[in-house]
PDB file of N, CA and C in Angstrom:
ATOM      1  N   UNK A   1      17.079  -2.106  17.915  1.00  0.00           N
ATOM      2  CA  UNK A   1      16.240  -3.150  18.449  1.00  0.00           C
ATOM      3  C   UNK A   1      15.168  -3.515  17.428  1.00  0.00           C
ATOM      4  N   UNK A   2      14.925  -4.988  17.140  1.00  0.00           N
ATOM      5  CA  UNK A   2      14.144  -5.112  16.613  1.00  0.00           C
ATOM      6  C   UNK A   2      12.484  -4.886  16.783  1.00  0.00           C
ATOM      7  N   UNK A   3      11.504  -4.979  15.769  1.00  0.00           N
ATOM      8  CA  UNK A   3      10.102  -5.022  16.261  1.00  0.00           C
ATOM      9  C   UNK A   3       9.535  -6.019  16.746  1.00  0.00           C
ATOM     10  N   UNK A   4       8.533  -6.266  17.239  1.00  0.00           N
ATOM     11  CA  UNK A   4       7.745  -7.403  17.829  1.00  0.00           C
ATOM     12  C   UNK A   4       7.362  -7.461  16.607  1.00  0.00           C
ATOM     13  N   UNK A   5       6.549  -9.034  16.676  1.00  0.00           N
ATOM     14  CA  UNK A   5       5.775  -8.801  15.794  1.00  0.00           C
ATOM     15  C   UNK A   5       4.233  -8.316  15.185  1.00  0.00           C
ATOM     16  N   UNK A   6       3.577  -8.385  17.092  1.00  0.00           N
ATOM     17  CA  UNK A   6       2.891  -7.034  16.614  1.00  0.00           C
ATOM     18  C   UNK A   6       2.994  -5.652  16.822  1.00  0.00           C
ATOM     19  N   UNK A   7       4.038  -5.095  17.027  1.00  0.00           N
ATOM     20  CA  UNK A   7       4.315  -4.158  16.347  1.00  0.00           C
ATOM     21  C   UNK A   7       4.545  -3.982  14.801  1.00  0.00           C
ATOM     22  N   UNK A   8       5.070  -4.652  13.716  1.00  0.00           N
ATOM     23  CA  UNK A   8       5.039  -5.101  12.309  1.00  0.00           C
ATOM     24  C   UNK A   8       3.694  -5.162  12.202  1.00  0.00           C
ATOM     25  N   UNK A   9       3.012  -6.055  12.516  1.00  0.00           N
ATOM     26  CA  UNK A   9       1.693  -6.139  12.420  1.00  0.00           C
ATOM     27  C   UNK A   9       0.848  -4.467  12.522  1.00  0.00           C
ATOM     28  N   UNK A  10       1.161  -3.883  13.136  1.00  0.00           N
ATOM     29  CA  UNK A  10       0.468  -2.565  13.664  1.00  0.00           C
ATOM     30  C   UNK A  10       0.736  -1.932  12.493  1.00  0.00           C
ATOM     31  N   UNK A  11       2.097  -1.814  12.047  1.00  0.00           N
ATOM     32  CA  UNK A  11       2.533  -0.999  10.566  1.00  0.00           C
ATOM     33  C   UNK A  11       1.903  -1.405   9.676  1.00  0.00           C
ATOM     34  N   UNK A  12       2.296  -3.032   9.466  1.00  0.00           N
ATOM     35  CA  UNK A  12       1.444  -3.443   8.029  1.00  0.00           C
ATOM     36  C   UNK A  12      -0.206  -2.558   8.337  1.00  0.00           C
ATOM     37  N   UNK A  13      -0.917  -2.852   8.907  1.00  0.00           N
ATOM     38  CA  UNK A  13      -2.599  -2.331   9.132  1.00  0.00           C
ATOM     39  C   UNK A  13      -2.416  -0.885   8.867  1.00  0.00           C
ATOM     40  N   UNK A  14      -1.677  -0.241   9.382  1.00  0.00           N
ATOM     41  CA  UNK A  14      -1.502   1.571   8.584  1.00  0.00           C
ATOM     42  C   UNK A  14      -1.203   1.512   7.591  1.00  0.00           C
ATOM     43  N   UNK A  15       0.100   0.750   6.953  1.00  0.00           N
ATOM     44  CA  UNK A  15       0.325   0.756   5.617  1.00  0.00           C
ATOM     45  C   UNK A  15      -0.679   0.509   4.748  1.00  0.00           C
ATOM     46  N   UNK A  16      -2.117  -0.536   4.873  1.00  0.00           N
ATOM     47  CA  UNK A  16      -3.149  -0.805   4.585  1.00  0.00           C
ATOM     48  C   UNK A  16      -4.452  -0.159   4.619  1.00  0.00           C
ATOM     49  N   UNK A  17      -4.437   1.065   5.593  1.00  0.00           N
ATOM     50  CA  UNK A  17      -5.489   2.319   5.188  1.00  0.00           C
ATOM     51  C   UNK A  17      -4.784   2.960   4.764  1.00  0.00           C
ATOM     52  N   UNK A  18      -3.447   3.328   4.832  1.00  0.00           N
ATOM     53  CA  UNK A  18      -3.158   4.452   3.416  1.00  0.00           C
ATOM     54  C   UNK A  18      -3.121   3.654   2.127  1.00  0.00           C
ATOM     55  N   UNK A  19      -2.960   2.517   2.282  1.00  0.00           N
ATOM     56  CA  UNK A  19      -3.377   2.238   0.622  1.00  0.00           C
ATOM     57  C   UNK A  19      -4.438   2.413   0.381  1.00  0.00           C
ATOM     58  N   UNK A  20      -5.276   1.883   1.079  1.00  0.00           N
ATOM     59  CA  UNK A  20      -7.206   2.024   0.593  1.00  0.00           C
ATOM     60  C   UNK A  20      -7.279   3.589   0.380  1.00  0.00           C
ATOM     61  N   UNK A  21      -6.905   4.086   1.372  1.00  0.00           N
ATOM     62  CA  UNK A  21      -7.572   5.212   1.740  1.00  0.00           C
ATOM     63  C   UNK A  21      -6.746   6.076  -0.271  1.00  0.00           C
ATOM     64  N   UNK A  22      -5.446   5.829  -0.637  1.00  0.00           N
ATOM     65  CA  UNK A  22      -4.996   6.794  -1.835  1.00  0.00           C
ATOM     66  C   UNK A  22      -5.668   5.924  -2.902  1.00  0.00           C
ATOM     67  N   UNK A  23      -6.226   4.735  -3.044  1.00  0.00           N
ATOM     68  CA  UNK A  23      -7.305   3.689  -4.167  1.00  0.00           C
ATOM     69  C   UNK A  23      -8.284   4.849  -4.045  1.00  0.00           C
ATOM     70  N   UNK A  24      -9.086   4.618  -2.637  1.00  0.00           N
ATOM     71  CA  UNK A  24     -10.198   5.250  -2.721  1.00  0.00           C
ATOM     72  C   UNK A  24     -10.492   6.805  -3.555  1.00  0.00           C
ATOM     73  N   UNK A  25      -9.771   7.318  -2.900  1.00  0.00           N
ATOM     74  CA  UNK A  25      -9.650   8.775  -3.548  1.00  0.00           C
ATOM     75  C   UNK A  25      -9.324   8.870  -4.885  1.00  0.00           C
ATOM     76  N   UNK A  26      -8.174   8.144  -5.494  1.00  0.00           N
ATOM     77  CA  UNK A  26      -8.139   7.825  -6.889  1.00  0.00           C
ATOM     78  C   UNK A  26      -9.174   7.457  -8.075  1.00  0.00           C
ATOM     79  N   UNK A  27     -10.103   6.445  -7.037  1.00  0.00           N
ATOM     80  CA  UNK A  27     -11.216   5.904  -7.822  1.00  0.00           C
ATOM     81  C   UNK A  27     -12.365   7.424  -7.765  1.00  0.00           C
ATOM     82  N   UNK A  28     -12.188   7.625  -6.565  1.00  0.00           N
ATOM     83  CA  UNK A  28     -13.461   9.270  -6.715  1.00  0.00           C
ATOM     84  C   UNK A  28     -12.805  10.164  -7.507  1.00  0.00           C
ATOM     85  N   UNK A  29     -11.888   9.874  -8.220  1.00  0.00           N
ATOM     86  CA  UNK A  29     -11.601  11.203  -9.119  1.00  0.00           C
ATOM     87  C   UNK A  29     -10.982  12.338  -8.114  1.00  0.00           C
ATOM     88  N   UNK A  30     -10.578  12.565  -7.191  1.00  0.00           N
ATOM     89  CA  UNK A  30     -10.072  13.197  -6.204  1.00  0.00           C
ATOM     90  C   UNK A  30      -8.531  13.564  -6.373  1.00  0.00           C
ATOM     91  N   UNK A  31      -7.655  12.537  -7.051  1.00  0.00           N
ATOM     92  CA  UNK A  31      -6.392  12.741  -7.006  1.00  0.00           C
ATOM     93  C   UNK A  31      -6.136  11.852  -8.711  1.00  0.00           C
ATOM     94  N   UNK A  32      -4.908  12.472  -9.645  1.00  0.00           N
ATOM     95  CA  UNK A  32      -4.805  12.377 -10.328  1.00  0.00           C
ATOM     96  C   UNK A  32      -3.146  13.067 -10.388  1.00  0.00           C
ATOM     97  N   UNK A  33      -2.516  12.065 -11.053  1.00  0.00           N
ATOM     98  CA  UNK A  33      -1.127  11.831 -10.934  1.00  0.00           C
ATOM     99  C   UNK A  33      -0.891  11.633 -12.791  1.00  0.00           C
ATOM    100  N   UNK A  34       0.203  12.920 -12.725  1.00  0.00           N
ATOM    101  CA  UNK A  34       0.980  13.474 -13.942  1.00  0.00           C
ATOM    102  C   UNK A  34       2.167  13.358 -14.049  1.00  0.00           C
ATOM    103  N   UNK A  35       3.441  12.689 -15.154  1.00  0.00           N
ATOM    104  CA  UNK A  35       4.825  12.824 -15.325  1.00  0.00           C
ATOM    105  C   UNK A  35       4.796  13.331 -16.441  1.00  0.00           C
ATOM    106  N   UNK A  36       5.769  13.534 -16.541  1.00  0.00           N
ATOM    107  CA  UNK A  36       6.752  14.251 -17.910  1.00  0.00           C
ATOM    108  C   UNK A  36       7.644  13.554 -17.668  1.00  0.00           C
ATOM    109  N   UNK A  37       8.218  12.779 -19.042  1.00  0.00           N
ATOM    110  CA  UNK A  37       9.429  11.705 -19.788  1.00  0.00           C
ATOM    111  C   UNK A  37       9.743  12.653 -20.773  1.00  0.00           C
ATOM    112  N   UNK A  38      11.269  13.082 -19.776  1.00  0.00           N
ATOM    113  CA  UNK A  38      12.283  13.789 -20.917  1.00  0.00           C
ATOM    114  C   UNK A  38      11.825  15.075 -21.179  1.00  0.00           C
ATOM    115  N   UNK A  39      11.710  15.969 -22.547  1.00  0.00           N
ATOM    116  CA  UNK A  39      11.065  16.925 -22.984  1.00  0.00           C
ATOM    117  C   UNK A  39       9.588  16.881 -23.314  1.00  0.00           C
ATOM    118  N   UNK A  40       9.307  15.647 -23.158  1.00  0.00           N
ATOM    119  CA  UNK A  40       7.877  15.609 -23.419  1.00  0.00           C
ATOM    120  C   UNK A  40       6.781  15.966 -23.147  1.00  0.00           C
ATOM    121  N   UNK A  41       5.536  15.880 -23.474  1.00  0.00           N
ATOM    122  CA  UNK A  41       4.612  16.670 -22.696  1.00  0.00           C
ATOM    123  C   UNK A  41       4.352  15.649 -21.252  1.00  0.00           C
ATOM    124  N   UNK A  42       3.440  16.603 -20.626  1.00  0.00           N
ATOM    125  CA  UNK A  42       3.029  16.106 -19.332  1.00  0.00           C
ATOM    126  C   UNK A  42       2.003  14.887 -19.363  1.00  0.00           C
ATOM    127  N   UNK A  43       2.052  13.469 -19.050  1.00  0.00           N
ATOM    128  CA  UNK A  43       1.042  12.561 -19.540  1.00  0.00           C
ATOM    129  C   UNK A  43       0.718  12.266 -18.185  1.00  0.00           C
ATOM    130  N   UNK A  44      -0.649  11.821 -18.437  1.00  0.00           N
ATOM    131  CA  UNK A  44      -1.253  11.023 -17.125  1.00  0.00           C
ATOM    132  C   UNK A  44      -1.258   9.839 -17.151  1.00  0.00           C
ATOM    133  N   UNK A  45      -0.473   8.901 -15.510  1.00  0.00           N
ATOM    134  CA  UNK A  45      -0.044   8.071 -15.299  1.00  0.00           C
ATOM    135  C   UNK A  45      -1.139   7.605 -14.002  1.00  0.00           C
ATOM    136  N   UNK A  46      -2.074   8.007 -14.101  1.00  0.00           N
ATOM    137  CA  UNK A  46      -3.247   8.103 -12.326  1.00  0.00           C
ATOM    138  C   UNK A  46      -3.276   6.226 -12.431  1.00  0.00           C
ATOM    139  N   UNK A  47      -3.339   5.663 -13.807  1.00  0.00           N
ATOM    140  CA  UNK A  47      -3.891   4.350 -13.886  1.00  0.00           C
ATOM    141  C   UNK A  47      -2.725   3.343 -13.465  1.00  0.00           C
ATOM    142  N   UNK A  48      -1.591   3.883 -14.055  1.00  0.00           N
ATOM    143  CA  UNK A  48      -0.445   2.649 -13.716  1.00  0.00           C
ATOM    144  C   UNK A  48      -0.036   3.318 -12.070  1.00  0.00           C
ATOM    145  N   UNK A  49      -0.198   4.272 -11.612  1.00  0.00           N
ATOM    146  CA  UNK A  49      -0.005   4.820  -9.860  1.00  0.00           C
ATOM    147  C   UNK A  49      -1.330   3.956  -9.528  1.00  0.00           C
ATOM    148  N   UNK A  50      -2.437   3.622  -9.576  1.00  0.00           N
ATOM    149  CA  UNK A  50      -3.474   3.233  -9.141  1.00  0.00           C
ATOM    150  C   UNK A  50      -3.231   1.335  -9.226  1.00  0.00           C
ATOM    151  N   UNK A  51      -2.568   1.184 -10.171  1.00  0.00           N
ATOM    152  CA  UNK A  51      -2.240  -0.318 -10.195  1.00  0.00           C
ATOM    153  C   UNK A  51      -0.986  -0.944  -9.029  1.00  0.00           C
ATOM    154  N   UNK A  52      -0.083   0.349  -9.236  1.00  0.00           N
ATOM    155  CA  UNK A  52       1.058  -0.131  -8.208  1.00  0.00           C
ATOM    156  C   UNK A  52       0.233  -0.112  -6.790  1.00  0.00           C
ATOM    157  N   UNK A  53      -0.309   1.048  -6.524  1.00  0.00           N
ATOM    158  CA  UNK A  53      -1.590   1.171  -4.903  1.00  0.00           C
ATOM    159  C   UNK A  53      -1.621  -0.341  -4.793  1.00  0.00           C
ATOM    160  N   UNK A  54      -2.550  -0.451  -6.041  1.00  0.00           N
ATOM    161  CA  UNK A  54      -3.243  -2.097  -5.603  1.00  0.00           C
ATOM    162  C   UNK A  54      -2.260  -3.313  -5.374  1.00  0.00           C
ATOM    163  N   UNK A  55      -1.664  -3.383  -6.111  1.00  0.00           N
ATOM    164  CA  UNK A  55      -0.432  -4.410  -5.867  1.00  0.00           C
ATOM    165  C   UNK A  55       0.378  -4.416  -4.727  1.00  0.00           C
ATOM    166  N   UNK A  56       0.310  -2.909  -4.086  1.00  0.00           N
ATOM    167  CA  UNK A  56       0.824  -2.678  -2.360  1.00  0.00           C
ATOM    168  C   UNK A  56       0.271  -3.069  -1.614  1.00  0.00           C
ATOM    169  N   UNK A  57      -1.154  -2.976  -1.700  1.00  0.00           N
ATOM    170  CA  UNK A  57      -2.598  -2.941  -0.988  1.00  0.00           C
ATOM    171  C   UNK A  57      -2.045  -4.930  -0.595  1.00  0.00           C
ATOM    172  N   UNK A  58      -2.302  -4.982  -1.250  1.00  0.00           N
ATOM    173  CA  UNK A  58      -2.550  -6.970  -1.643  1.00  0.00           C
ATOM    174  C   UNK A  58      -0.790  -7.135  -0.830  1.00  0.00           C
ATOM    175  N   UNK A  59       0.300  -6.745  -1.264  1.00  0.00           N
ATOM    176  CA  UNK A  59       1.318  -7.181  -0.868  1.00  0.00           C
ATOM    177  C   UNK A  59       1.320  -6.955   0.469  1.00  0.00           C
ATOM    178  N   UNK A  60       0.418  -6.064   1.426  1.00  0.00           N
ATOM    179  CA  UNK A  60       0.415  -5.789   2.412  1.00  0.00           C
ATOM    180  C   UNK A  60      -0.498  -6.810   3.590  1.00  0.00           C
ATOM    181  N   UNK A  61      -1.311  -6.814   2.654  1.00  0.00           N
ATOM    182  CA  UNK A  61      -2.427  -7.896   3.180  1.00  0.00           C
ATOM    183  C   UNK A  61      -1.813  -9.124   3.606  1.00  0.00           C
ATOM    184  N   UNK A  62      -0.616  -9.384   2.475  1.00  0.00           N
ATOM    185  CA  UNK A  62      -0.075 -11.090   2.651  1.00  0.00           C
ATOM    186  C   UNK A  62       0.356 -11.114   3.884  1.00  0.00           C
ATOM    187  N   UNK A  63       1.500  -9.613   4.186  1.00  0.00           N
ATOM    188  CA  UNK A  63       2.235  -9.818   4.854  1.00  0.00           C
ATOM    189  C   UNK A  63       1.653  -9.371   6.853  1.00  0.00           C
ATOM    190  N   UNK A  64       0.318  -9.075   6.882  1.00  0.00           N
ATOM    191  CA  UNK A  64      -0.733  -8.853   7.484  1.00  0.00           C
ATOM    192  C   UNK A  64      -1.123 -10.208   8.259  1.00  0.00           C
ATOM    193  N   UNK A  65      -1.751 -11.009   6.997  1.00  0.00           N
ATOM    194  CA  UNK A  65      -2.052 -11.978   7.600  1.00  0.00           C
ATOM    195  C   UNK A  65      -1.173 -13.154   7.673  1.00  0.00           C
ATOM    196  N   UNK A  66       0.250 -13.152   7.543  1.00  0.00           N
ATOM    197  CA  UNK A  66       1.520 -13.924   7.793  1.00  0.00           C
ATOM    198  C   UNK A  66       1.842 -13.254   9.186  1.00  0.00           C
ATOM    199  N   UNK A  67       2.046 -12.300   9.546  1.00  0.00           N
ATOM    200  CA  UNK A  67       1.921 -11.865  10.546  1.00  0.00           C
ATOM    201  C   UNK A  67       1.336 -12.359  11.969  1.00  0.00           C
ATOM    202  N   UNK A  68      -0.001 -12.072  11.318  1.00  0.00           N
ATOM    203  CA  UNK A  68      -1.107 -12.502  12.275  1.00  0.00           C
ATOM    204  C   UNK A  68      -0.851 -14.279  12.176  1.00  0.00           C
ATOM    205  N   UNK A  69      -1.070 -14.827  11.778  1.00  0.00           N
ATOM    206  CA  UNK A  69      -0.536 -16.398  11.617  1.00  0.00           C
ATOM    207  C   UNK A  69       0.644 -17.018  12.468  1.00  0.00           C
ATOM    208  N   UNK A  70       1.582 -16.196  12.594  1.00  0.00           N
ATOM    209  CA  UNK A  70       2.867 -15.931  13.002  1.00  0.00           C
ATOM    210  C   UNK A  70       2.548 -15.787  14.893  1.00  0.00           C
ATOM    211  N   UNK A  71       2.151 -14.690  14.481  1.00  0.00           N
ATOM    212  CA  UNK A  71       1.673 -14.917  16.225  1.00  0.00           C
ATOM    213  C   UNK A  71       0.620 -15.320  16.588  1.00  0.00           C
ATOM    214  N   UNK A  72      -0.535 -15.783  16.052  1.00  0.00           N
ATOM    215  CA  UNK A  72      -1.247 -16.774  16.945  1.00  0.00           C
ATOM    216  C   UNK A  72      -0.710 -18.551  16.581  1.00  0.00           C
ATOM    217  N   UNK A  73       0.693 -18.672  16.431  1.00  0.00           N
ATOM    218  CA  UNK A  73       1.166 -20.054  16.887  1.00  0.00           C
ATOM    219  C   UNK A  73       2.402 -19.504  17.706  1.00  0.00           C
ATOM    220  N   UNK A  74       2.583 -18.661  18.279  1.00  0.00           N
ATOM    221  CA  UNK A  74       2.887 -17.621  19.351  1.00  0.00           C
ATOM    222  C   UNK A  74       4.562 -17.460  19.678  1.00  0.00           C
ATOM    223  N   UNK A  75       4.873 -17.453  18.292  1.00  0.00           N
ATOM    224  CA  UNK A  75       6.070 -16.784  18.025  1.00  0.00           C
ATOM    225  C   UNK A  75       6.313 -15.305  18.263  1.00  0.00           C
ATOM    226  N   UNK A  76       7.246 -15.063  18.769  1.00  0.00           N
ATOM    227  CA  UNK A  76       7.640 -13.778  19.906  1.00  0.00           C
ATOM    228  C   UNK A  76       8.404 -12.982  18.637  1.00  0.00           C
TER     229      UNK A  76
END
């Protein structure tokens, strides 16, 4: 069965404090994110993980307030 759409709506808004909420902590120095490519040493990647966050953050928002748009011209 499909979702309503505010139900979608309800997800997007969680999906949207866990983004803030892993930015936030990122920006306090709190969490810091490491790979290893291949044999190589271990490099820190916290900045390009902190860019994709944001680009979720925002992709979430669109689809937030398309949402919300969506049903107040009261499409079911």
């Amino acid at each position: 069965m499909d979702k309503s759409l505010v139900e979608r709506l309800a997800d997007c808004v969680g999906q949207i404090e866990e983004f803030s909420q892993r930015i936030s902590r990122i920006q306090a120095g709190e969490i810091q994110h490491q790979a290893r490519f291949g044999d190589g040493p271990w490099e820190d990647i916290t900045a390009i993980v902190l860019t994709h966050y944001e680009d979720m953050l925002e992709n979430y928002k669109y689809f937030a307030e398309d949402l919300r748009r969506r049903i107040d011209k009261g499409e079911g």
